[in-house]
N, C-alpha and C. Protein backbone atom coordinates (compact mmCIF):
# COMPACT_ATOMS: atom_id res chain seq x y z
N UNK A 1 11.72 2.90 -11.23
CA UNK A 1 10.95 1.79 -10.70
C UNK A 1 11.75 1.01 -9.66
N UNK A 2 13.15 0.91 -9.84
CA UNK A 2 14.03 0.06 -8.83
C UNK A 2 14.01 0.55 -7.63
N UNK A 3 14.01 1.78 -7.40
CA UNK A 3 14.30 2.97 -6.48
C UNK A 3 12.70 2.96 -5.64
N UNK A 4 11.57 2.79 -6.12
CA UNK A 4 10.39 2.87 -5.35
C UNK A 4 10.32 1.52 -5.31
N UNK A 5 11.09 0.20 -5.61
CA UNK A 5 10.81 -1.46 -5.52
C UNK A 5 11.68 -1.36 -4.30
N UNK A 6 12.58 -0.57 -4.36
CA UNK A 6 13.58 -0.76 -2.92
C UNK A 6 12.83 -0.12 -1.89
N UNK A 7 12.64 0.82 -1.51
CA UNK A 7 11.84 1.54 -1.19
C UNK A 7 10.35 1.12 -0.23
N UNK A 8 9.78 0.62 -1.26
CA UNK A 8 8.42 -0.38 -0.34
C UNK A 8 8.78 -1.44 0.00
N UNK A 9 9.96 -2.12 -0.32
CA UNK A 9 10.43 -3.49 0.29
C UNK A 9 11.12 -3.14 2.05
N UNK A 10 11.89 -1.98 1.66
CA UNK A 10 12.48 -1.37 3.18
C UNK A 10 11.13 -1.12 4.04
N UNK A 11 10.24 -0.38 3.50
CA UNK A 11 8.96 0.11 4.39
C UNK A 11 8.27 -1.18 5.16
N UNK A 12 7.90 -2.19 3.94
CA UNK A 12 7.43 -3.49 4.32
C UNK A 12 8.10 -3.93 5.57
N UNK A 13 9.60 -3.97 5.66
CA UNK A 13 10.71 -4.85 6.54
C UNK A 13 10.58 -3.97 7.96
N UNK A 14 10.28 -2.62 7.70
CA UNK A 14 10.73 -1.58 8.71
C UNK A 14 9.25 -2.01 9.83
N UNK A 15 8.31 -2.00 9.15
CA UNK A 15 6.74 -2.19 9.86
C UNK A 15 7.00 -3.67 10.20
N UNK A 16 7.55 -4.73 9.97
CA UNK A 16 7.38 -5.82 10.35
C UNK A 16 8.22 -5.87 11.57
N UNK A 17 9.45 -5.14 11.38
CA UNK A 17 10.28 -5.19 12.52
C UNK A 17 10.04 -4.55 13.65
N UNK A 18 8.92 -3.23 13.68
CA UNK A 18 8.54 -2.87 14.45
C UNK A 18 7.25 -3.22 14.93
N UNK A 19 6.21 -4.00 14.22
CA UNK A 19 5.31 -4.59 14.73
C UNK A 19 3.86 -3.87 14.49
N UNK A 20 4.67 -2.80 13.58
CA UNK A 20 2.76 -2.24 13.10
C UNK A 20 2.39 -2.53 11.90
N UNK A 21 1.15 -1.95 11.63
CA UNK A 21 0.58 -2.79 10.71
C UNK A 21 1.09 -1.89 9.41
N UNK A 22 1.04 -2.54 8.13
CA UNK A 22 1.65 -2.27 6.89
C UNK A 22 0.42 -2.64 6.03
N UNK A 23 0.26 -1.59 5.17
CA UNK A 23 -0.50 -2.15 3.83
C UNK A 23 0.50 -2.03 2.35
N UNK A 24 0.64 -3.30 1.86
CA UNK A 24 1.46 -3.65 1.17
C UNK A 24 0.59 -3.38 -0.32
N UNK A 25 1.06 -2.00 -1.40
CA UNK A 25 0.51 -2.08 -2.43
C UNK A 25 1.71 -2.32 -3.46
N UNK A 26 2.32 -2.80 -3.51
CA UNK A 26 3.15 -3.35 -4.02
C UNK A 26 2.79 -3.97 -5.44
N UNK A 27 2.12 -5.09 -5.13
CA UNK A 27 0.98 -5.04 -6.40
C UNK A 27 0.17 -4.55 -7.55
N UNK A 28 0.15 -3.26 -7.17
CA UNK A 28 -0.14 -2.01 -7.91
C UNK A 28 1.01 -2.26 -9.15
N UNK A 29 2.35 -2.30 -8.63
CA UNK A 29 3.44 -2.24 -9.38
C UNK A 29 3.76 -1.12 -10.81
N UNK A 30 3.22 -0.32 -10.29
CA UNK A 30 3.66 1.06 -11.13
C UNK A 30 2.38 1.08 -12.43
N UNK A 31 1.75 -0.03 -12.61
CA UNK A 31 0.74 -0.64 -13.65
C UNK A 31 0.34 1.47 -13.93
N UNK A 32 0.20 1.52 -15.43
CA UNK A 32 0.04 2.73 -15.97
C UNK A 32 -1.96 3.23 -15.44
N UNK A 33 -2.74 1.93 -15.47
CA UNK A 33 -3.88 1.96 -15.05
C UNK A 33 -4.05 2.81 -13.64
N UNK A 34 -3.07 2.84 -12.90
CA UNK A 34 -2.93 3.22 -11.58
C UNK A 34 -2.60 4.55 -11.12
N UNK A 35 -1.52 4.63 -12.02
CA UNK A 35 -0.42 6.06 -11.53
C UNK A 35 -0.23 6.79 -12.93
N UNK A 36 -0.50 8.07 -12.19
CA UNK A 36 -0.06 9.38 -13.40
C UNK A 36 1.52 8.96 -13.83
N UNK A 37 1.90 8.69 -12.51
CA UNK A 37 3.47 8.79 -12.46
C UNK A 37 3.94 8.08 -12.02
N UNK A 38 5.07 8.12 -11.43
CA UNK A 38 5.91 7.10 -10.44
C UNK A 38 4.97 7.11 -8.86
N UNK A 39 4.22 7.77 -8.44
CA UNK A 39 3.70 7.81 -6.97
C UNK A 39 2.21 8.42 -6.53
N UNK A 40 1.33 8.83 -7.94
CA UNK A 40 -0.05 9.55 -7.74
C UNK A 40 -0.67 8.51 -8.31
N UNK A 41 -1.89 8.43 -7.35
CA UNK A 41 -2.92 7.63 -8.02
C UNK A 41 -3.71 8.23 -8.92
N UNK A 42 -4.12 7.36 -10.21
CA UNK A 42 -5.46 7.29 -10.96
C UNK A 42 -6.54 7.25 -10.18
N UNK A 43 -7.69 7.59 -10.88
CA UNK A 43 -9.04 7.19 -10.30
C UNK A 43 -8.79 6.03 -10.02
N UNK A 44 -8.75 5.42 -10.96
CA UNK A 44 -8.50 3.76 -10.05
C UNK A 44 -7.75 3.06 -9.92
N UNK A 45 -6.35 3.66 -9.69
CA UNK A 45 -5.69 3.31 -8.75
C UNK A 45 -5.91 3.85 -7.12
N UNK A 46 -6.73 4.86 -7.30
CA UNK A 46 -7.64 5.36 -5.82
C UNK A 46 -8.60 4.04 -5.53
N UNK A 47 -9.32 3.70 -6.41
CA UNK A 47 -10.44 2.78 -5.96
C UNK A 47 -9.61 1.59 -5.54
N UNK A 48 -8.82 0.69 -6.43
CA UNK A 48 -7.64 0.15 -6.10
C UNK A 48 -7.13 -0.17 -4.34
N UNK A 49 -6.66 1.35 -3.91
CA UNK A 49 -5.62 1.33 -2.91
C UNK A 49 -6.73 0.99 -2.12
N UNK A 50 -8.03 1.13 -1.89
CA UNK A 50 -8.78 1.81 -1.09
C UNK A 50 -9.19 -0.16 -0.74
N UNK A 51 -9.30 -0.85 -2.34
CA UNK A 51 -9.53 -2.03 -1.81
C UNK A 51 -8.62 -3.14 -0.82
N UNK A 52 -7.31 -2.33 -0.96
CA UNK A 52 -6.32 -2.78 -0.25
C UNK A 52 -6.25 -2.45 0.84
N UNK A 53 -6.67 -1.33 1.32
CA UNK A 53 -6.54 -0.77 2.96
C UNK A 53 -7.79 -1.44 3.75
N UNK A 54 -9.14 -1.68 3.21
CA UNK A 54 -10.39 -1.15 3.38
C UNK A 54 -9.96 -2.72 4.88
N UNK A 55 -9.57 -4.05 4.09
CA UNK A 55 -9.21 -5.30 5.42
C UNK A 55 -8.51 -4.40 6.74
N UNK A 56 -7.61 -3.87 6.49
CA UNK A 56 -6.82 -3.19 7.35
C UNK A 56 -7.39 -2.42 7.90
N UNK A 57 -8.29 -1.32 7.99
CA UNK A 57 -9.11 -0.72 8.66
C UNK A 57 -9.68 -1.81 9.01
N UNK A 58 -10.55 -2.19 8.64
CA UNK A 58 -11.64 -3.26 9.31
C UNK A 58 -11.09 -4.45 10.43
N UNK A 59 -10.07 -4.49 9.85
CA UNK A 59 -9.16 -4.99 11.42
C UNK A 59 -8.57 -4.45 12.67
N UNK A 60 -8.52 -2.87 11.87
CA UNK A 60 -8.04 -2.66 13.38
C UNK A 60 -8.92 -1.93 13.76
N UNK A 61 -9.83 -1.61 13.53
CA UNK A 61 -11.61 -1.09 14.28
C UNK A 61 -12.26 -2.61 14.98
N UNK A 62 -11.73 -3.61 14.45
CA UNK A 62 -12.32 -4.63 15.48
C UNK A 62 -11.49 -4.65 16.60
N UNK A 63 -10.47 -4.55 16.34
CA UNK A 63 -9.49 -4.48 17.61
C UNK A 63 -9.54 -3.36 18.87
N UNK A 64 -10.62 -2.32 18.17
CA UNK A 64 -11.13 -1.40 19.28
C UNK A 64 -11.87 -1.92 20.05
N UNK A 65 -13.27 -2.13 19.45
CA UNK A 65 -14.34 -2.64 19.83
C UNK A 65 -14.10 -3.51 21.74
């Protein structure tokens, strides 16, 4: 768990420093509801991620427009 907490904290820092966009599931936090394992989603941890990205798409499809 320390090793994937380090891990998405570097990813988080790496996208901020470069200026693209990041979806932070962090939150998820390994919760057994979520993940088979250390890194596959559950069914709903699929439905889950999906509620986490879904702003992020929708922001940057307005940004096409």
């Amino acid at each position: 768990r320390e090793a994937i907490d380090q891990y998405n904290a570097t990813l988080v820092a790496t996208c901020a420093d470069l200026g693209v966009p990041c979806v932070d599931l962090s939150p998820l936090h390994g919760s057994e509801a979520y993940f088979y394992d250390d890194c596959h989603f559950t069914e709903a941890g699929a439905r889950a991620v999906a509620e986490f990205v879904r702003p992020a798409v929708e922001q940057a499809l307005g940004e096409i427009k």
